[in-house]
N, C-alpha and C. Protein backbone atom coordinates (compact mmCIF):
# COMPACT_ATOMS: atom_id res chain seq x y z
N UNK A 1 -12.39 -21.22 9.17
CA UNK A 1 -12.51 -20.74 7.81
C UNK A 1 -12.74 -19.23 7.77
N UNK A 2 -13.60 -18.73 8.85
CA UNK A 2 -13.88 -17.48 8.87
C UNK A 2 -12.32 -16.70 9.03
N UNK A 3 -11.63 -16.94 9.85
CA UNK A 3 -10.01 -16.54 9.96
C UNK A 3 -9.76 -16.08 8.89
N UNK A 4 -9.58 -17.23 7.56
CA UNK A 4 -8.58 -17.80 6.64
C UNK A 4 -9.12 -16.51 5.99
N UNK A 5 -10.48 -16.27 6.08
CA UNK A 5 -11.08 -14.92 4.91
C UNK A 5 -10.75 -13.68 5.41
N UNK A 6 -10.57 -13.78 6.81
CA UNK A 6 -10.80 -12.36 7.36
C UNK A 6 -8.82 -12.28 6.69
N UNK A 7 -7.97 -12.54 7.26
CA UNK A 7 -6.45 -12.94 7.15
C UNK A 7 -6.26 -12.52 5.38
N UNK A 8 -7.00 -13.00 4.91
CA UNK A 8 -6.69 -12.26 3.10
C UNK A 8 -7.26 -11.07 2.92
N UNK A 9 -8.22 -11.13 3.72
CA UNK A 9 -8.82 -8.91 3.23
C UNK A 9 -7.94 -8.23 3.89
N UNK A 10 -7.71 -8.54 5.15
CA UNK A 10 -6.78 -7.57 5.63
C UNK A 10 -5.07 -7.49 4.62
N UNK A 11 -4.82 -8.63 4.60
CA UNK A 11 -3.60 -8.82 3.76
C UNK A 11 -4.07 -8.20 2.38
N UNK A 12 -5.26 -8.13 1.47
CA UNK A 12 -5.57 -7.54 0.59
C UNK A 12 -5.55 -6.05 0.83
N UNK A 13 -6.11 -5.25 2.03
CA UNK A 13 -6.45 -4.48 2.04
C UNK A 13 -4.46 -3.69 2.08
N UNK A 14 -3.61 -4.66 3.14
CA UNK A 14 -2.47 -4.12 3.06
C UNK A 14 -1.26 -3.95 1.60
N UNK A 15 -1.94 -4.47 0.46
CA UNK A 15 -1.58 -4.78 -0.69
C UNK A 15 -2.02 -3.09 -1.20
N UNK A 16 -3.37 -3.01 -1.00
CA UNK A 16 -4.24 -1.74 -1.35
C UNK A 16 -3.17 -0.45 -0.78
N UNK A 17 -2.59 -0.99 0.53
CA UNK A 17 -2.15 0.53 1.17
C UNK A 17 -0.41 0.51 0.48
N UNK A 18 -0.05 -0.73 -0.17
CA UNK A 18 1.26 -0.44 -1.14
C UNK A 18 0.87 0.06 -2.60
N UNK A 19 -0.22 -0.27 -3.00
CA UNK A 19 -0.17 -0.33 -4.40
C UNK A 19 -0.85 1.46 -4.41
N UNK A 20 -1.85 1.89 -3.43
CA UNK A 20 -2.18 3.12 -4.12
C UNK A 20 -0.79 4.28 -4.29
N UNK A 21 0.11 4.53 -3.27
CA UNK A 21 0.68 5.42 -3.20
C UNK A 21 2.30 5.02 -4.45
N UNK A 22 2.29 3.92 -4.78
CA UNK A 22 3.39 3.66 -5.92
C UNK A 22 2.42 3.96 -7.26
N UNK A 23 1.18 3.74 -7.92
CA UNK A 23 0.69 4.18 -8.63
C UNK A 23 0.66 5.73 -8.81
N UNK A 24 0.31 6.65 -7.24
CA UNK A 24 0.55 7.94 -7.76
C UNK A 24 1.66 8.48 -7.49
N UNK A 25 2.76 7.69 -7.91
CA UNK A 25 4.14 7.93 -7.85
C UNK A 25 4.50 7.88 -9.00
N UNK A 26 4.10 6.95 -9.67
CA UNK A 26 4.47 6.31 -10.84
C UNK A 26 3.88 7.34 -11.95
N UNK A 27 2.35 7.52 -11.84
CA UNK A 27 1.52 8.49 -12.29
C UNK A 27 1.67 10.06 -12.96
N UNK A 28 2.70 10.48 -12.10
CA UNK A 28 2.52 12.08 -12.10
C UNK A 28 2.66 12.51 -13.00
N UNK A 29 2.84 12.12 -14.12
CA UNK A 29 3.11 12.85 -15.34
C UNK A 29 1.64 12.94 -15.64
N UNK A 30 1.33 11.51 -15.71
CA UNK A 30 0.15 11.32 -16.53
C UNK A 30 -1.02 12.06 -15.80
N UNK A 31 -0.84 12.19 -14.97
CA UNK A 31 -2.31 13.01 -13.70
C UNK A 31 -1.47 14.62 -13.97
N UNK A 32 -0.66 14.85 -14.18
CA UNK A 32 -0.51 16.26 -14.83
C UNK A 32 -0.83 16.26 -16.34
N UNK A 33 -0.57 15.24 -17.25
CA UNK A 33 -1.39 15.73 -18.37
C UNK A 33 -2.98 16.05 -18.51
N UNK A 34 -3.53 14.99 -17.83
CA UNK A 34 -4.78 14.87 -17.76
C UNK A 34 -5.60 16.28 -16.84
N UNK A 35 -5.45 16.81 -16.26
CA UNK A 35 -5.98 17.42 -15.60
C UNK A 35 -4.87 18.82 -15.66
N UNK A 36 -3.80 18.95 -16.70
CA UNK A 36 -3.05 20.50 -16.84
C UNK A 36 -2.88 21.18 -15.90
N UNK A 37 -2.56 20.37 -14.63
CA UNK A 37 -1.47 20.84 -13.67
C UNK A 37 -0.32 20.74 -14.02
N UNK A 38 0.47 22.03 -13.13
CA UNK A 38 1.99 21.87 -13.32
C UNK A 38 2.24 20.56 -12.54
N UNK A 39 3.67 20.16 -12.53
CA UNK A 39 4.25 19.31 -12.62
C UNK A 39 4.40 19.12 -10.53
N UNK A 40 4.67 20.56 -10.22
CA UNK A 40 4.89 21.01 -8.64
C UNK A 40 3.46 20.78 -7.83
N UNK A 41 2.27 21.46 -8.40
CA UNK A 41 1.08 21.19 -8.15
C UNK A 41 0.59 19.43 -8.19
N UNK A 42 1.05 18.78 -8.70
CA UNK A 42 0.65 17.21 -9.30
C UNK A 42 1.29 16.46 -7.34
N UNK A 43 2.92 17.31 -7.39
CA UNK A 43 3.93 16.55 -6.38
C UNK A 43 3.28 16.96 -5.33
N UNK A 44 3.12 18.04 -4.93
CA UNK A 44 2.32 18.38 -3.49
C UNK A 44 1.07 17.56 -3.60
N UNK A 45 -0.13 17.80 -4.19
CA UNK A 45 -0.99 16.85 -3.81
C UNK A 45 -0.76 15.40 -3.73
N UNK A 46 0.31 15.13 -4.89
CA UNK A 46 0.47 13.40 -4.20
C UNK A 46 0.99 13.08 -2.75
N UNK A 47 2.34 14.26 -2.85
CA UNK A 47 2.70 14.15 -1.17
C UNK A 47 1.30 14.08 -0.59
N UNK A 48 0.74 15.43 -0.39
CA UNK A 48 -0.24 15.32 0.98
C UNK A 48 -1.38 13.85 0.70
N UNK A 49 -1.89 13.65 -0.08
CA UNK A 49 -2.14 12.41 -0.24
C UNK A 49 -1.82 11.24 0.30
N UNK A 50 -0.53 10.81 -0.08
CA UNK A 50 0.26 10.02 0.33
C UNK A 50 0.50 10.23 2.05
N UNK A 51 0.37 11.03 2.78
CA UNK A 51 0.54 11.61 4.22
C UNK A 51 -0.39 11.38 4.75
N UNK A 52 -1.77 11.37 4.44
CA UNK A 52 -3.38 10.93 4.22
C UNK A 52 -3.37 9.76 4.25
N UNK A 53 -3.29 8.94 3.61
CA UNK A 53 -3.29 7.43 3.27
C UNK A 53 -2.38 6.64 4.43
N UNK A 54 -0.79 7.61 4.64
CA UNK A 54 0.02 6.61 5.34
C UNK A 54 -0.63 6.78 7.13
N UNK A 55 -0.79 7.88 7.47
CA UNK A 55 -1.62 8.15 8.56
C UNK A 55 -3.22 7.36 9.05
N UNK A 56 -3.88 7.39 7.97
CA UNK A 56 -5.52 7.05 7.97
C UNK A 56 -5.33 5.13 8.12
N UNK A 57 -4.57 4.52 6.84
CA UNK A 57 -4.31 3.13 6.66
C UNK A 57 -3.80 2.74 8.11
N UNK A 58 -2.62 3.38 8.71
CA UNK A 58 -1.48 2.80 9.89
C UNK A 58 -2.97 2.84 10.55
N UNK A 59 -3.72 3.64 11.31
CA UNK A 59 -5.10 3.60 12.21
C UNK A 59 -5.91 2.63 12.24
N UNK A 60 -6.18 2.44 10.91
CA UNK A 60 -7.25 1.46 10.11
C UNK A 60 -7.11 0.44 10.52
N UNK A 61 -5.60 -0.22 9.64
CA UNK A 61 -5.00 -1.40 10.00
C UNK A 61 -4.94 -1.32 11.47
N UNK A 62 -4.18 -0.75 11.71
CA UNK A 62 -4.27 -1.22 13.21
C UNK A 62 -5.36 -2.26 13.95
N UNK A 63 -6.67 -0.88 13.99
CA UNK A 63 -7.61 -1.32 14.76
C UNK A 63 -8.43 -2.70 14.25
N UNK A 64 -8.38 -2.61 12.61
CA UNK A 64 -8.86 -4.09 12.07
C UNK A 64 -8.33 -4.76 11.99
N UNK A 65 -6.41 -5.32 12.53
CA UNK A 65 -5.72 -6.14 12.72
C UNK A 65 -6.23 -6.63 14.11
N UNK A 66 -6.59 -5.78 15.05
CA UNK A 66 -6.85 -5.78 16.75
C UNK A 66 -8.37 -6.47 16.74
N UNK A 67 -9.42 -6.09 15.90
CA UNK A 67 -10.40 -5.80 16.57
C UNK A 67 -10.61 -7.58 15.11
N UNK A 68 -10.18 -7.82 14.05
CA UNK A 68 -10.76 -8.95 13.28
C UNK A 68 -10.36 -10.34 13.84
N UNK A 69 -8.35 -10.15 13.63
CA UNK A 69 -7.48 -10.96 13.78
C UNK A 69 -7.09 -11.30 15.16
N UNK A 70 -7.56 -10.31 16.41
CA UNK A 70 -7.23 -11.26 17.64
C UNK A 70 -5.36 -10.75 17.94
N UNK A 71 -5.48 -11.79 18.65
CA UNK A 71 -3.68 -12.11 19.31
C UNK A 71 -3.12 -13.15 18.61
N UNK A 72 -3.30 -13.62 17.17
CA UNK A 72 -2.71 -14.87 16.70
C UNK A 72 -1.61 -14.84 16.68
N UNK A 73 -1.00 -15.86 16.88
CA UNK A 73 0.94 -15.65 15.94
C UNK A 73 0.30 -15.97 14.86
N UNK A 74 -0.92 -16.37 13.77
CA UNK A 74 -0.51 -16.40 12.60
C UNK A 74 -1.08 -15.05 11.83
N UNK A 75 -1.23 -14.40 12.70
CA UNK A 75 -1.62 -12.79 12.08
C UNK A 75 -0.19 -12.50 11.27
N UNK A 76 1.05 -13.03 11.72
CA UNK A 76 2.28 -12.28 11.00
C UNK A 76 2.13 -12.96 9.34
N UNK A 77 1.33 -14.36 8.94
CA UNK A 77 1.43 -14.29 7.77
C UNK A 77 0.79 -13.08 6.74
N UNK A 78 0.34 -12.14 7.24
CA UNK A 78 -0.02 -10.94 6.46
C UNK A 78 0.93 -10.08 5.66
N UNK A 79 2.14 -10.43 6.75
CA UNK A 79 3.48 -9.66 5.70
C UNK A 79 4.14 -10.79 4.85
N UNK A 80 3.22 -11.92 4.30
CA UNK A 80 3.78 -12.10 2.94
C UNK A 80 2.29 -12.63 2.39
N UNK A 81 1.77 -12.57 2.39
CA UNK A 81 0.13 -12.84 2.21
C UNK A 81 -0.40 -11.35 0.86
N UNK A 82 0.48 -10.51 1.65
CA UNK A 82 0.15 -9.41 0.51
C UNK A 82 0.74 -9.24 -0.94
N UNK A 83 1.85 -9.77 -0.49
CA UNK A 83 2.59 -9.97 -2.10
C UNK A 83 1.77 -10.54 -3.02
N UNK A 84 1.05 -11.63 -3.22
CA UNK A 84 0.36 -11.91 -4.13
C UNK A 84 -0.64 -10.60 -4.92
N UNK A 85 -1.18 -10.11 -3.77
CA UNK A 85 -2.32 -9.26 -4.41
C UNK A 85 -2.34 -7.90 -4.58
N UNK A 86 -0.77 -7.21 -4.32
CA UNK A 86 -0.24 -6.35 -4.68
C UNK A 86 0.67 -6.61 -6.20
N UNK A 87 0.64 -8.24 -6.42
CA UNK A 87 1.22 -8.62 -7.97
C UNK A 87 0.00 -8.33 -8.92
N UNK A 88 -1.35 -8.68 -8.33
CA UNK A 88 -2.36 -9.09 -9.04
C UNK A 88 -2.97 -7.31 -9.43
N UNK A 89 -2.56 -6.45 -8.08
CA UNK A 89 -3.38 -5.24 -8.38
C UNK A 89 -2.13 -4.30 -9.23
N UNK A 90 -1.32 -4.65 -9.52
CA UNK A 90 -0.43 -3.95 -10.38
C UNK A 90 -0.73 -4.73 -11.76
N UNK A 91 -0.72 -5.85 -12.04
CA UNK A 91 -1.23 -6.49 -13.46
C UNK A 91 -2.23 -6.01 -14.02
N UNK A 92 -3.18 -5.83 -13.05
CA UNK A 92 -4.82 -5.54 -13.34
C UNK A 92 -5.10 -4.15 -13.66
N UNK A 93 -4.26 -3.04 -12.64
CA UNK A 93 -4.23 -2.04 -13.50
C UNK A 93 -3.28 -1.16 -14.71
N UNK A 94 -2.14 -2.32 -14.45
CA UNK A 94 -1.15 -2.10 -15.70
C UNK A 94 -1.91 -2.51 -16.92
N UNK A 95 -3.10 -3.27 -17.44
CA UNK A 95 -3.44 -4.03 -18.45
C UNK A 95 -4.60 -3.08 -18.70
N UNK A 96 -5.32 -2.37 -17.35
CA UNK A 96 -6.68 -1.77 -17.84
C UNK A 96 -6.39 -0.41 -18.30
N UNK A 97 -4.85 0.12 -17.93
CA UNK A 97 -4.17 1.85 -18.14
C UNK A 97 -2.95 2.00 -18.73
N UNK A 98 -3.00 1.44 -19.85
CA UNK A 98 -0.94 1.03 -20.57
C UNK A 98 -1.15 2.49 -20.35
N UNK A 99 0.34 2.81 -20.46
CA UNK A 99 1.08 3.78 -20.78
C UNK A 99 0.75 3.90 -21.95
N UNK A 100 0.37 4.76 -23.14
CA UNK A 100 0.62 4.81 -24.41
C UNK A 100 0.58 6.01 -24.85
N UNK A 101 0.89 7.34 -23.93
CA UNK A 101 2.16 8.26 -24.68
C UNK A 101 3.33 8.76 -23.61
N UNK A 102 4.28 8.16 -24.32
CA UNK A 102 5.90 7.98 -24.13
C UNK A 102 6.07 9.47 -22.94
N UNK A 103 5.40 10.50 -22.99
CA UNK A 103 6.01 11.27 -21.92
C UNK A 103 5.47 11.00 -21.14
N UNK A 104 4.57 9.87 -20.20
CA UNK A 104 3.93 9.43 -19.12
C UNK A 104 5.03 8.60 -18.13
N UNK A 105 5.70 7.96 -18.89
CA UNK A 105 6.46 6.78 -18.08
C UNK A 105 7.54 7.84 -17.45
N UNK A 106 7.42 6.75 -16.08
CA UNK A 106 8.25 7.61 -14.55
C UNK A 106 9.44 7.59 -15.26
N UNK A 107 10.07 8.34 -14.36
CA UNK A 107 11.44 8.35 -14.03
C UNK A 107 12.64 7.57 -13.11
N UNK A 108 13.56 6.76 -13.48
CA UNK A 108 14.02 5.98 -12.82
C UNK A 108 14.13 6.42 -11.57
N UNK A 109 14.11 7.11 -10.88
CA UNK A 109 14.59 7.88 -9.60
C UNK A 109 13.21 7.27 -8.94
N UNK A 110 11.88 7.43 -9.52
CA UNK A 110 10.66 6.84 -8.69
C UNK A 110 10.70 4.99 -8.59
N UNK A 111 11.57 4.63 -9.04
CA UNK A 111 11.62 2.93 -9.57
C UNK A 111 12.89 3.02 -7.98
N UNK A 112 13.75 3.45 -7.61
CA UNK A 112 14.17 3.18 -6.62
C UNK A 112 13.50 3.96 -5.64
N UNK A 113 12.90 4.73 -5.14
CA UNK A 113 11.94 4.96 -4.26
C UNK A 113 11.49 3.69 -4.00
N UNK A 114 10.58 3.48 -5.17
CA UNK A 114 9.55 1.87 -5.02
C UNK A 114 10.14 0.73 -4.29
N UNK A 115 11.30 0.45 -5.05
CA UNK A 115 12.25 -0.27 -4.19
C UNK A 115 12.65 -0.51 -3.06
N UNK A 116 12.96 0.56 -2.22
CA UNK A 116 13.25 0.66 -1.25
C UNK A 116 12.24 0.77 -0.22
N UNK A 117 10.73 1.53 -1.07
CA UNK A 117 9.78 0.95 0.08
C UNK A 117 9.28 -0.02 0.41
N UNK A 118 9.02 -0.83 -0.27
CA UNK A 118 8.83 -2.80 -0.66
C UNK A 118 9.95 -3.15 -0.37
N UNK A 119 10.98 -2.56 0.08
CA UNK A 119 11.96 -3.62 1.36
C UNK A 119 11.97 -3.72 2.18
N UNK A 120 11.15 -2.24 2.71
CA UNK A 120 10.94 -1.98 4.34
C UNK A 120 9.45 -2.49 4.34
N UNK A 121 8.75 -2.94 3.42
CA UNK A 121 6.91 -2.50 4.08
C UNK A 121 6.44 -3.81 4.77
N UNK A 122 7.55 -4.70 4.22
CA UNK A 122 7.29 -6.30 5.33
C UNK A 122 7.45 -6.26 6.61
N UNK A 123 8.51 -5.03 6.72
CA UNK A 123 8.88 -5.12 8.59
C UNK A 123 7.80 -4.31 8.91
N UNK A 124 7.27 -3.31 8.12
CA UNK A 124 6.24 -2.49 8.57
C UNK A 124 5.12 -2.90 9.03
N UNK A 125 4.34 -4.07 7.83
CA UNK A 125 3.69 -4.92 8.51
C UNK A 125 4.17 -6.36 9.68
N UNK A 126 5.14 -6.04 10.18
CA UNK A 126 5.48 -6.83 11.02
C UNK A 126 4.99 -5.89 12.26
N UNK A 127 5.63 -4.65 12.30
CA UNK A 127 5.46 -3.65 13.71
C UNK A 127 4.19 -4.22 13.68
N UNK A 128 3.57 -3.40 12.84
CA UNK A 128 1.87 -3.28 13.07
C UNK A 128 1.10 -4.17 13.48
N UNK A 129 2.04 -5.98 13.18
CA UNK A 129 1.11 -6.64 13.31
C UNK A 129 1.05 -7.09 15.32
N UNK A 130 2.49 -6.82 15.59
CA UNK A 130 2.81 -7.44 16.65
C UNK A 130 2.57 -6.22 17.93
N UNK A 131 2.27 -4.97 17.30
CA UNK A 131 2.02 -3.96 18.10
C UNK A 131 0.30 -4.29 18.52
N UNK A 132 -0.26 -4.24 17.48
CA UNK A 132 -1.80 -4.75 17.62
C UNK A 132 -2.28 -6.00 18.58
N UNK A 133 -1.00 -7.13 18.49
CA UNK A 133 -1.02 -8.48 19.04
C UNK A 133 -0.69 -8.13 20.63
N UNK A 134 0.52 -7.17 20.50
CA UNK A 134 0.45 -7.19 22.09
C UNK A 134 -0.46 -6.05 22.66
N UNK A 135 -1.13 -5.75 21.88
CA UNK A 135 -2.55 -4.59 22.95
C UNK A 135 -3.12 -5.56 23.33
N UNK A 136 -3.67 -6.41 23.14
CA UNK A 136 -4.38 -7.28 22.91
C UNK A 136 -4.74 -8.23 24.55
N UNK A 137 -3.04 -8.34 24.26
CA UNK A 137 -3.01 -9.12 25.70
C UNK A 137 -3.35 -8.38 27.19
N UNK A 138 -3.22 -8.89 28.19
CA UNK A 138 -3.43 -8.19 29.31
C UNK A 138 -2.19 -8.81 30.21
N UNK A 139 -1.40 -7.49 30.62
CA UNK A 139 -0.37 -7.53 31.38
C UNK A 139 -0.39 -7.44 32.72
């Protein structure tokens, strides 16, 4: 049982490392209204941000895939384990932050970004999971 809990935080936590950086993707208008940055100033800090997060999380995960989850083969259910709670953390803060002035909402160009990274981020958590699985072992 202890598994089954540890296996959803981490899968939660990998939900956390999709959902922050598509929010401040999605965002930039609205984090430039709010705070009257230009538009260039808003993109660089999300980049370096986003460079922050993808660097710090890949570490993180790693070592708490290695050091919670062990050598399981069922560590790979994490790359679909997250879908749920990357549905739940986009509902939850789509409902607590509408959009409600019209020059906030992205631009289609960030809607295929999104896309295309949520096609790759399953294999991503696949590397990660099976890279972690084989440290693990002893050769």
């Amino acid at each position: 049982m202890k598994y089954y809990f540890k296996l959803n935080i981490v899968s939660m936590i990998y939900a956390l490392l999709a959902f922050i950086p598509i929010e401040l993707i999605v965002n930039v208008y609205r984090i430039g209204r709010l705070t009257s940055w230009g538009i260039n100033e808003v993109n660089c800090s999300v980049f370096v941000m986003l460079l922050i997060e993808i660097i710090a999380g890949t570490i993180s995960l790693y070592s708490l895939t290695k050091k919670w989850l062990g050598s399981r083969l069922a560590n790979l259910w994490t790359s679909i384990l997250w879908i749920p709670y990357f549905i739940l953390f986009i509902y939850v803060f789509g409902s607590l932050f509408p959009i409600t002035y019209g020059g906030d909402s992205p631009n289609p160009a960030s809607g295929l970004l999104i896309i295309g990274g949520l096609a790759v981020y399953p294999f991503y958590i696949l590397v990660l999971n099976i890279t972690s699985r084989t440290s693990n072992e002893k050769i």
